[in-house]
N, C-alpha and C. Protein backbone atom coordinates (compact mmCIF):
# COMPACT_ATOMS: atom_id res chain seq x y z
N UNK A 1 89.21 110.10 101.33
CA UNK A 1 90.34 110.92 100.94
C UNK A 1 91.06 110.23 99.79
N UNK A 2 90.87 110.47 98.74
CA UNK A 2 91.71 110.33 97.04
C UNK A 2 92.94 111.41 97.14
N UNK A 3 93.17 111.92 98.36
CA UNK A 3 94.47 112.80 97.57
C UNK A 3 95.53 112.39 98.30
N UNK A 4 96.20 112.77 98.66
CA UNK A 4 98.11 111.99 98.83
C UNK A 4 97.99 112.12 100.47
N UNK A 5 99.43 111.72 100.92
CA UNK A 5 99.29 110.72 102.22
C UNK A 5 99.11 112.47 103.19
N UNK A 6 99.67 114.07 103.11
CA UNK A 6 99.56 114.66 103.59
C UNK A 6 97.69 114.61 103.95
N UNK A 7 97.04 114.99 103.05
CA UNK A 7 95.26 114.68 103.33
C UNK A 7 95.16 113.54 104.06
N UNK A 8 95.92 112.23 103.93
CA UNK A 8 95.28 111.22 104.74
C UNK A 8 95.39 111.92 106.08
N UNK A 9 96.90 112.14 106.10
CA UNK A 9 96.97 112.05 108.16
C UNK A 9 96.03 113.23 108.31
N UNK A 10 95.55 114.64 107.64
CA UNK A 10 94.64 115.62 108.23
C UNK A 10 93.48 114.83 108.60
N UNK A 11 93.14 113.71 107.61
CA UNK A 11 91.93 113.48 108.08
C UNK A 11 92.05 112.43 109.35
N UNK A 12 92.82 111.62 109.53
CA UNK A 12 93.30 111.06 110.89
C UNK A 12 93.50 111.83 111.74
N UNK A 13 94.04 113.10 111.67
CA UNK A 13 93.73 113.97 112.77
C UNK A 13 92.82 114.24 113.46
N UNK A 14 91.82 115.16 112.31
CA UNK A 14 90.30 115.19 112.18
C UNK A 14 89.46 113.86 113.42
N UNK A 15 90.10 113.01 112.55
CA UNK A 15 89.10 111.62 113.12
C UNK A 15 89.54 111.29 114.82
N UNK A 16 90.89 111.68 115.17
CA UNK A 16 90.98 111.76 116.45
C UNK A 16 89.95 112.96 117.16
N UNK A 17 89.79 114.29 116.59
CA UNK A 17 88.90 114.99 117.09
C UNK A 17 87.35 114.43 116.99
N UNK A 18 87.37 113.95 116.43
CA UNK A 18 85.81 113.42 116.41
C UNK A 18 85.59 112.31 117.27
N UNK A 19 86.21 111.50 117.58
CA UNK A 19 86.40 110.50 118.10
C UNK A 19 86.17 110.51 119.78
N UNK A 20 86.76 111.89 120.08
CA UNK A 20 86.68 113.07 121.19
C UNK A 20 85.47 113.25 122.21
N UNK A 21 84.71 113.41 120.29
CA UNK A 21 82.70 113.96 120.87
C UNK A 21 82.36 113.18 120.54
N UNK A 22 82.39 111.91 119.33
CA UNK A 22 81.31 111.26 119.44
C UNK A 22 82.22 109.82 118.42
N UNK A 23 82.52 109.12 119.44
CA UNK A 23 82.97 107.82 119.40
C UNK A 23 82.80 107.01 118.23
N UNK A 24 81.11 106.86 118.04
CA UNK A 24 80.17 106.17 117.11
C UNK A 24 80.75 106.73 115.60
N UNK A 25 80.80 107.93 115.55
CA UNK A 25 80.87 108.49 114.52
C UNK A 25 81.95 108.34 113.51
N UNK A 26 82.91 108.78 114.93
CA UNK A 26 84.54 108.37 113.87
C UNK A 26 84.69 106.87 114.23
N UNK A 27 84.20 105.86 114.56
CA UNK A 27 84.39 104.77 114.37
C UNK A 27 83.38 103.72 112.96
N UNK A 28 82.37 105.19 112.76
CA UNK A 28 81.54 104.78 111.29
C UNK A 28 82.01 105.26 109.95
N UNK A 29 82.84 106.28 110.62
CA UNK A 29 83.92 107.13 109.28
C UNK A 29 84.68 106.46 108.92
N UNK A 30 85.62 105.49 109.86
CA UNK A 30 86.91 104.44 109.73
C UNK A 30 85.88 103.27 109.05
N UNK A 31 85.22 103.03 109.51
CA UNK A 31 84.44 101.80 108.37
C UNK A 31 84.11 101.60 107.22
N UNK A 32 83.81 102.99 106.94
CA UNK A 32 82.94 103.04 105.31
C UNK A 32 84.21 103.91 104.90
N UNK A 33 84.81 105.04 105.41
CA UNK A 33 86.20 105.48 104.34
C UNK A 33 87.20 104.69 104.68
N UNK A 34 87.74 104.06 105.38
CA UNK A 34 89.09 102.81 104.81
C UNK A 34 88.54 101.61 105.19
N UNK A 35 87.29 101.39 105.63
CA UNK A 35 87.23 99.74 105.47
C UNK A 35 86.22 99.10 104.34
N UNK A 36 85.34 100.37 103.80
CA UNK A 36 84.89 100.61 102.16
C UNK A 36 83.75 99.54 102.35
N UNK A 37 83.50 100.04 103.95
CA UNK A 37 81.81 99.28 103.93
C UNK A 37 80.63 100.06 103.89
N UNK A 38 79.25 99.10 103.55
CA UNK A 38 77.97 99.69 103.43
C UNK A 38 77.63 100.01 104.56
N UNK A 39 76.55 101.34 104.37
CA UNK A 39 75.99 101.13 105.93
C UNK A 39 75.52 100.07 106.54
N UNK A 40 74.83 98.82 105.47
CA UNK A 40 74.27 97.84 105.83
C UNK A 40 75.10 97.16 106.98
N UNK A 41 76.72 96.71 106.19
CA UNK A 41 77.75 96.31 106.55
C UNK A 41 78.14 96.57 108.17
N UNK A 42 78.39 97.98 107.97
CA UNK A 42 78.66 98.62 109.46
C UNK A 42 77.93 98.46 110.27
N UNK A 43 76.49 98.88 110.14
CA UNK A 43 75.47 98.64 111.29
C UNK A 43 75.64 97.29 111.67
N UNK A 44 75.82 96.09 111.14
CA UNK A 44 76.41 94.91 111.74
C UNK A 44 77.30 95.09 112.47
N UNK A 45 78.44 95.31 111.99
CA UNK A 45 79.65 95.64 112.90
C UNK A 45 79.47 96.14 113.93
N UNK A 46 78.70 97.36 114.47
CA UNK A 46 78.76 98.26 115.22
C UNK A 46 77.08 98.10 116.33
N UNK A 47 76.38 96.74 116.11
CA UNK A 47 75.07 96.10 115.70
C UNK A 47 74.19 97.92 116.42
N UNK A 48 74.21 98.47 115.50
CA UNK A 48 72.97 99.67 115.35
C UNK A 48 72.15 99.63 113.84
N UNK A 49 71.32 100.10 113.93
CA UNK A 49 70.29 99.90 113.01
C UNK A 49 71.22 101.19 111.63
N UNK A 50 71.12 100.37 110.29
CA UNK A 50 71.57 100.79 109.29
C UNK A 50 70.78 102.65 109.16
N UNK A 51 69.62 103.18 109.37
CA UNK A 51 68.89 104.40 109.62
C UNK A 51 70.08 105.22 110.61
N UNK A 52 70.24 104.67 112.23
CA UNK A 52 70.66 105.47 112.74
C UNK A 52 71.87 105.77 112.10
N UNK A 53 72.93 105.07 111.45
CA UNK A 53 74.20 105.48 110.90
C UNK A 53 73.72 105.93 110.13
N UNK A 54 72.88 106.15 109.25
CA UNK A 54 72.99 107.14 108.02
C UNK A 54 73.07 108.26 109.07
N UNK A 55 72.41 108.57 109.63
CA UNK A 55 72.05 110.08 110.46
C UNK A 55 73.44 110.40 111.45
N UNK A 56 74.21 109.57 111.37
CA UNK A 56 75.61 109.50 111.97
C UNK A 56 76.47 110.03 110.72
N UNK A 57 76.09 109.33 109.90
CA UNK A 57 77.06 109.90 108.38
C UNK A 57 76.96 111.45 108.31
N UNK A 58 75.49 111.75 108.30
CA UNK A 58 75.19 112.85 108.05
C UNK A 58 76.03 113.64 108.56
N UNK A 59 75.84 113.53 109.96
CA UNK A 59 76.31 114.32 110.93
C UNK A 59 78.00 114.49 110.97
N UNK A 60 78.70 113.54 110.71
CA UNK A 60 79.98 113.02 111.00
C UNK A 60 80.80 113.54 109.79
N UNK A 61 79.66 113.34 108.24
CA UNK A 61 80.71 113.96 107.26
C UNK A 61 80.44 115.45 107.50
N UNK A 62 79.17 116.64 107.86
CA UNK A 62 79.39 117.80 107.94
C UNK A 62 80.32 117.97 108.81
N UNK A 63 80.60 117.35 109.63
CA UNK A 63 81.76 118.04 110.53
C UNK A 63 83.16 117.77 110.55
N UNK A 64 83.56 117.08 109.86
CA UNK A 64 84.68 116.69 109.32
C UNK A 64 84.83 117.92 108.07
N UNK A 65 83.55 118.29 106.53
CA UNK A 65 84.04 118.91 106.00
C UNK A 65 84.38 120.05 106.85
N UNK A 66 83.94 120.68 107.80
CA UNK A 66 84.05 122.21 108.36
C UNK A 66 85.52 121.86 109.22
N UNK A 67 86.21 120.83 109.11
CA UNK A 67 87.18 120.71 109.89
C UNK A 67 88.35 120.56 108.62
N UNK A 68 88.32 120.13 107.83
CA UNK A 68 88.87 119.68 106.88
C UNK A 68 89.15 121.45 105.96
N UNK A 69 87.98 122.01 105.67
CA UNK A 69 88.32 123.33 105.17
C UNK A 69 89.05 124.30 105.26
């Protein structure tokens, strides 16, 4: 989120709903959008294989945009 602090908290909202269904996800969203890590990075953090988070990204940014819209 590049736009002003109203977009931040939607998407903190957002990320509480996600967080809801799938834990992994909004805790891979908080990593790479405000902690401005690689997947490489995260999959350490989170120790899952850098593949399965991409397929978490995938999943995690379509549903955020359809929430966000």
């Amino acid at each position: 989120a590049n736009g002003g602090p109203d977009e931040i908290l939607e998407l903190c909202d957002c990320l509480e709903k996600l967080r809801k269904i799938d834990e992994r996800q909004a805790q891979l969203v908080e990593l790479k959008v405000f902690g401005g890590l690689s997947f490489d990075e995260a999959a350490d953090v989170m120790k899952i294989s850098a593949a399965t988070l991409k397929r978490d990204w995938l999943m995690a940014r379509a549903w955020l945009y359809r929430e966000l819209a």
